[in-house]
C-alpha atoms as a PDB file:
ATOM      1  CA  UNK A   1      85.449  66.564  47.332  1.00  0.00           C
ATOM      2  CA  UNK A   2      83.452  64.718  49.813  1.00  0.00           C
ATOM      3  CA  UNK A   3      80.612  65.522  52.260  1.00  0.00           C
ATOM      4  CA  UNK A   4      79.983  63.862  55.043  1.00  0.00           C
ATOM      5  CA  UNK A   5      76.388  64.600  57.277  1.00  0.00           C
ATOM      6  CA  UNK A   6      76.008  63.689  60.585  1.00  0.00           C
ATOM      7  CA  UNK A   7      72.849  63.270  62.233  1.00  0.00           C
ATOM      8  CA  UNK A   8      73.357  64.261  66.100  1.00  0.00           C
ATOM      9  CA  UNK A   9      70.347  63.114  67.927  1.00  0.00           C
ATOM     10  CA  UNK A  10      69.511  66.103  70.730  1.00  0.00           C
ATOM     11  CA  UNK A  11      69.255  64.840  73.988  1.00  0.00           C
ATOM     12  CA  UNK A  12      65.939  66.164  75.710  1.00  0.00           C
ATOM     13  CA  UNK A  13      66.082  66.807  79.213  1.00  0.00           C
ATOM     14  CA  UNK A  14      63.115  67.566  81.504  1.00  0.00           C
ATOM     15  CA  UNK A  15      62.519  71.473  82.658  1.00  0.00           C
ATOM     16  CA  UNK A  16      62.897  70.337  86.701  1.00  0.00           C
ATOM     17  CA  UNK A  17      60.228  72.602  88.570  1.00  0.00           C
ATOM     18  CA  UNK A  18      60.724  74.905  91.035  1.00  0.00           C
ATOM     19  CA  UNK A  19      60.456  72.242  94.088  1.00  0.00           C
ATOM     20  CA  UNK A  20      63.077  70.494  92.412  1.00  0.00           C
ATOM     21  CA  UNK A  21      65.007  73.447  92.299  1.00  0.00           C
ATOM     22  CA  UNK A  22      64.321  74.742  95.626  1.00  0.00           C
ATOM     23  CA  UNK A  23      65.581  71.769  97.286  1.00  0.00           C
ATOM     24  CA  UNK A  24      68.468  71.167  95.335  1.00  0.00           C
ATOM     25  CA  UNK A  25      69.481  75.076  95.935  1.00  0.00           C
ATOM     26  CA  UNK A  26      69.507  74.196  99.667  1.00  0.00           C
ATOM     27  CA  UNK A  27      69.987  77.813 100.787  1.00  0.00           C
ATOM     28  CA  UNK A  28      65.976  78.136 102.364  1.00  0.00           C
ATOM     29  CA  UNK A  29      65.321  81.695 102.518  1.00  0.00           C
ATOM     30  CA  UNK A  30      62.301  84.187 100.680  1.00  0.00           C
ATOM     31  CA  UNK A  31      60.556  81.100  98.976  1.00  0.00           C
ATOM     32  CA  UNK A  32      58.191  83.185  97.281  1.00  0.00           C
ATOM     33  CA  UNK A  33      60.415  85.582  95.541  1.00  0.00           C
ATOM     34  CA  UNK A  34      62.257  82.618  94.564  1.00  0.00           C
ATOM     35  CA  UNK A  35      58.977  81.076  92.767  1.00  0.00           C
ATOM     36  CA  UNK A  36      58.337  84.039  91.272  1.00  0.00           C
ATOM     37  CA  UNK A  37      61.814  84.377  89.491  1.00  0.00           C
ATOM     38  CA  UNK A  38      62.074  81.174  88.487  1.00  0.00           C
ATOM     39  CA  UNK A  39      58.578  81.399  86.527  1.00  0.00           C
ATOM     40  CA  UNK A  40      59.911  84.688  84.513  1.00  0.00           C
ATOM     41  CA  UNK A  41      63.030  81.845  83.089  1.00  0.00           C
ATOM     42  CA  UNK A  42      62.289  80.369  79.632  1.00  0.00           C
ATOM     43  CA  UNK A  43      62.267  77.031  79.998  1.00  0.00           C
ATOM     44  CA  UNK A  44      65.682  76.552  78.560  1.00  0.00           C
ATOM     45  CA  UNK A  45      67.060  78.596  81.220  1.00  0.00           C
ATOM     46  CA  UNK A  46      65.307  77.180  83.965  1.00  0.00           C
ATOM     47  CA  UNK A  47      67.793  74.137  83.004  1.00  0.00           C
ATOM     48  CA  UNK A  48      70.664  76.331  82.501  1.00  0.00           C
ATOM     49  CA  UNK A  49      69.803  77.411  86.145  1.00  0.00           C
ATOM     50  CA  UNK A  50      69.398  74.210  87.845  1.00  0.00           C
ATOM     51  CA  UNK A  51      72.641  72.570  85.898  1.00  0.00           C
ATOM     52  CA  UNK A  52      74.222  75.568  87.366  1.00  0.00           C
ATOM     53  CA  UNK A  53      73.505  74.986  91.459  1.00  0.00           C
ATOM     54  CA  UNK A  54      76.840  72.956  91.836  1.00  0.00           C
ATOM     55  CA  UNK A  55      79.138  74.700  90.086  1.00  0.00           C
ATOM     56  CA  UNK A  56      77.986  77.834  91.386  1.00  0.00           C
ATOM     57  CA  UNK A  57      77.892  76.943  95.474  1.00  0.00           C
ATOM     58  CA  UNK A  58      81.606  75.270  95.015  1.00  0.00           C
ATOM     59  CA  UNK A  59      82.847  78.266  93.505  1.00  0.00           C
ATOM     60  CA  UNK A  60      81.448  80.470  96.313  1.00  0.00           C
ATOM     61  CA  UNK A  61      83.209  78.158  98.685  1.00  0.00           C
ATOM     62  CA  UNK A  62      86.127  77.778  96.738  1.00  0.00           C
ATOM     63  CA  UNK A  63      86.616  81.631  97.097  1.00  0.00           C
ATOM     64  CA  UNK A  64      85.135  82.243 100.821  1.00  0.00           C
ATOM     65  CA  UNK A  65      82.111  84.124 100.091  1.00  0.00           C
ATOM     66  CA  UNK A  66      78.581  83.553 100.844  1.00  0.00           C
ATOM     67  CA  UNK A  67      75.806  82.337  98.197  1.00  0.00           C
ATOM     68  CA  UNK A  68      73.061  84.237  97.232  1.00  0.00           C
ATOM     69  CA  UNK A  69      69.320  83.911  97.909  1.00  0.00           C
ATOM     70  CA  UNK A  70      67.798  81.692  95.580  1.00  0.00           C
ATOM     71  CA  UNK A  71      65.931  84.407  94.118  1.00  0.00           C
ATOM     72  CA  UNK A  72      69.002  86.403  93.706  1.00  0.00           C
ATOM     73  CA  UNK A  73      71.077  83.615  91.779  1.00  0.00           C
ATOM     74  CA  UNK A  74      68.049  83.485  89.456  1.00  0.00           C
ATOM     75  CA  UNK A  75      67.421  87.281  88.814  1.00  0.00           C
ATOM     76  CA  UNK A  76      71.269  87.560  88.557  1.00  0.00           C
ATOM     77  CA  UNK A  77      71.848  84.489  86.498  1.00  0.00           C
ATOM     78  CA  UNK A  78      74.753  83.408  88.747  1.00  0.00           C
ATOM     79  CA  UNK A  79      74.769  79.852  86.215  1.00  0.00           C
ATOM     80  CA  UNK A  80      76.269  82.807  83.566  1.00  0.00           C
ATOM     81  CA  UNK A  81      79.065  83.635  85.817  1.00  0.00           C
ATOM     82  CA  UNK A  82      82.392  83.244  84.911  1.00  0.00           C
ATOM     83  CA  UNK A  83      84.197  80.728  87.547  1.00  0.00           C
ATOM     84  CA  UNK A  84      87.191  81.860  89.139  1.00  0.00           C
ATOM     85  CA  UNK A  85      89.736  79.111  88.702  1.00  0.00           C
ATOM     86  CA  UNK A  86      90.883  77.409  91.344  1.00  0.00           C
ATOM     87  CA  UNK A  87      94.386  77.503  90.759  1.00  0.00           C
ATOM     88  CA  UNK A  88      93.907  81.582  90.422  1.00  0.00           C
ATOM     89  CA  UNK A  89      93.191  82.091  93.897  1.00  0.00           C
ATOM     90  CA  UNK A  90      95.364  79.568  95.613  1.00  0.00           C
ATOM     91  CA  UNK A  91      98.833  81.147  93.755  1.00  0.00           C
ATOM     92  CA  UNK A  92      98.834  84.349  95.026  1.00  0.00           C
ATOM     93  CA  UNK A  93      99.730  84.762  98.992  1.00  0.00           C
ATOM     94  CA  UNK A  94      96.351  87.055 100.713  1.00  0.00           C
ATOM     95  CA  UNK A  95      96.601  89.788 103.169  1.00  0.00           C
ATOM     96  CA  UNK A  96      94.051  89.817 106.018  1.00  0.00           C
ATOM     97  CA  UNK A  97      92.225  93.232 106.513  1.00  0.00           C
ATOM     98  CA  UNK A  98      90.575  94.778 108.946  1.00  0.00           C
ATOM     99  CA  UNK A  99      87.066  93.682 109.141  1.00  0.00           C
ATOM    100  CA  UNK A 100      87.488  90.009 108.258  1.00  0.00           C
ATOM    101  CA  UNK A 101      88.224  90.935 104.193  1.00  0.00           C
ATOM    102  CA  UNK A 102      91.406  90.187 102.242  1.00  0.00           C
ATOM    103  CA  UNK A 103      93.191  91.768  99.715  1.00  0.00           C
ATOM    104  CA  UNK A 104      95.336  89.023  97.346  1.00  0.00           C
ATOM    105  CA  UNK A 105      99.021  90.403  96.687  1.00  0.00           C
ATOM    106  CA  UNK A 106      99.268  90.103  92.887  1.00  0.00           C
ATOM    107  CA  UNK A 107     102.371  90.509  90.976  1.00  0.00           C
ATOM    108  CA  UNK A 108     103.237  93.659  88.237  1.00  0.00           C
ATOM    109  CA  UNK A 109     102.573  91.730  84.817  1.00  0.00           C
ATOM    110  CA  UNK A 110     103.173  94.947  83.012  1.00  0.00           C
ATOM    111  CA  UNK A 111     106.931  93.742  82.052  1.00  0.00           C
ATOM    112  CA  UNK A 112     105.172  90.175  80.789  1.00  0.00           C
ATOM    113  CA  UNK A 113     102.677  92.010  78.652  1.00  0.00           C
ATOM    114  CA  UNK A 114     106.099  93.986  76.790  1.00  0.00           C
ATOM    115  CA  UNK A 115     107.838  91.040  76.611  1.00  0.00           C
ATOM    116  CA  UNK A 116     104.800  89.704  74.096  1.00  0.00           C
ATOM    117  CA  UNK A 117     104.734  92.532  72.228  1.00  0.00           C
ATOM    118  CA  UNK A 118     108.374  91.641  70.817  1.00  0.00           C
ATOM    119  CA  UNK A 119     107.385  87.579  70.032  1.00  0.00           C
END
């Protein structure tokens, strides 16, 4: 029997600071709170949180709702969030409400889930 080790060098990146942040986050409201939430982050999460901007303002657009505050997408930890896929959304035929909301139209899957049992 054989062993084989493998040395994987670690990439360090740089903790960006909160200017860095701030700009990047591009939604410019309650600076302050923002600050202060963003000092409470470990540093390991403060680049968790940054890495995170992207991916978390295309899936807000992707699904037609408004981004948080900065300081709420850091007390939240929106970068934790589970992303709704796109293909998810975009299947299923939505119903308009009143008051501007919709309501997606999904189908019964209960037949599907007794069909596995019997595989």
């Amino acid at each position: 029997m054989f062993f084989i080790l493998v040395q994987v060098k670690m990439r360090t990146l740089k903790t960006p600071d909160f200017q860095t942040f701030w700009d990047a986050y591009a939604l410019k409201r309650d600076r302050i709170a923002a600050e202060r939430a963003w000092k409470r982050l470990s540093a390991k999460d403060q680049q968790a949180a940054f890495a995170g901007i992207e991916a978390y303002r295309e899936d807000c657009r992707r699904r037609g709702i408004n981004r948080m505050y900065a300081q709420g997408y850091l007390n939240h930890r929106r970068w934790e969030d589970e992303l709704e896929p796109e293909s998810v959304r975009d299947s299923f035929p939505c119903k308009k409400l009143s008051g501007g909301d919709s309501i997606a139209i999904l189908p019964d899957t209960s037949a599907l889930a007794d069909m596995e049992k019997w595989k």
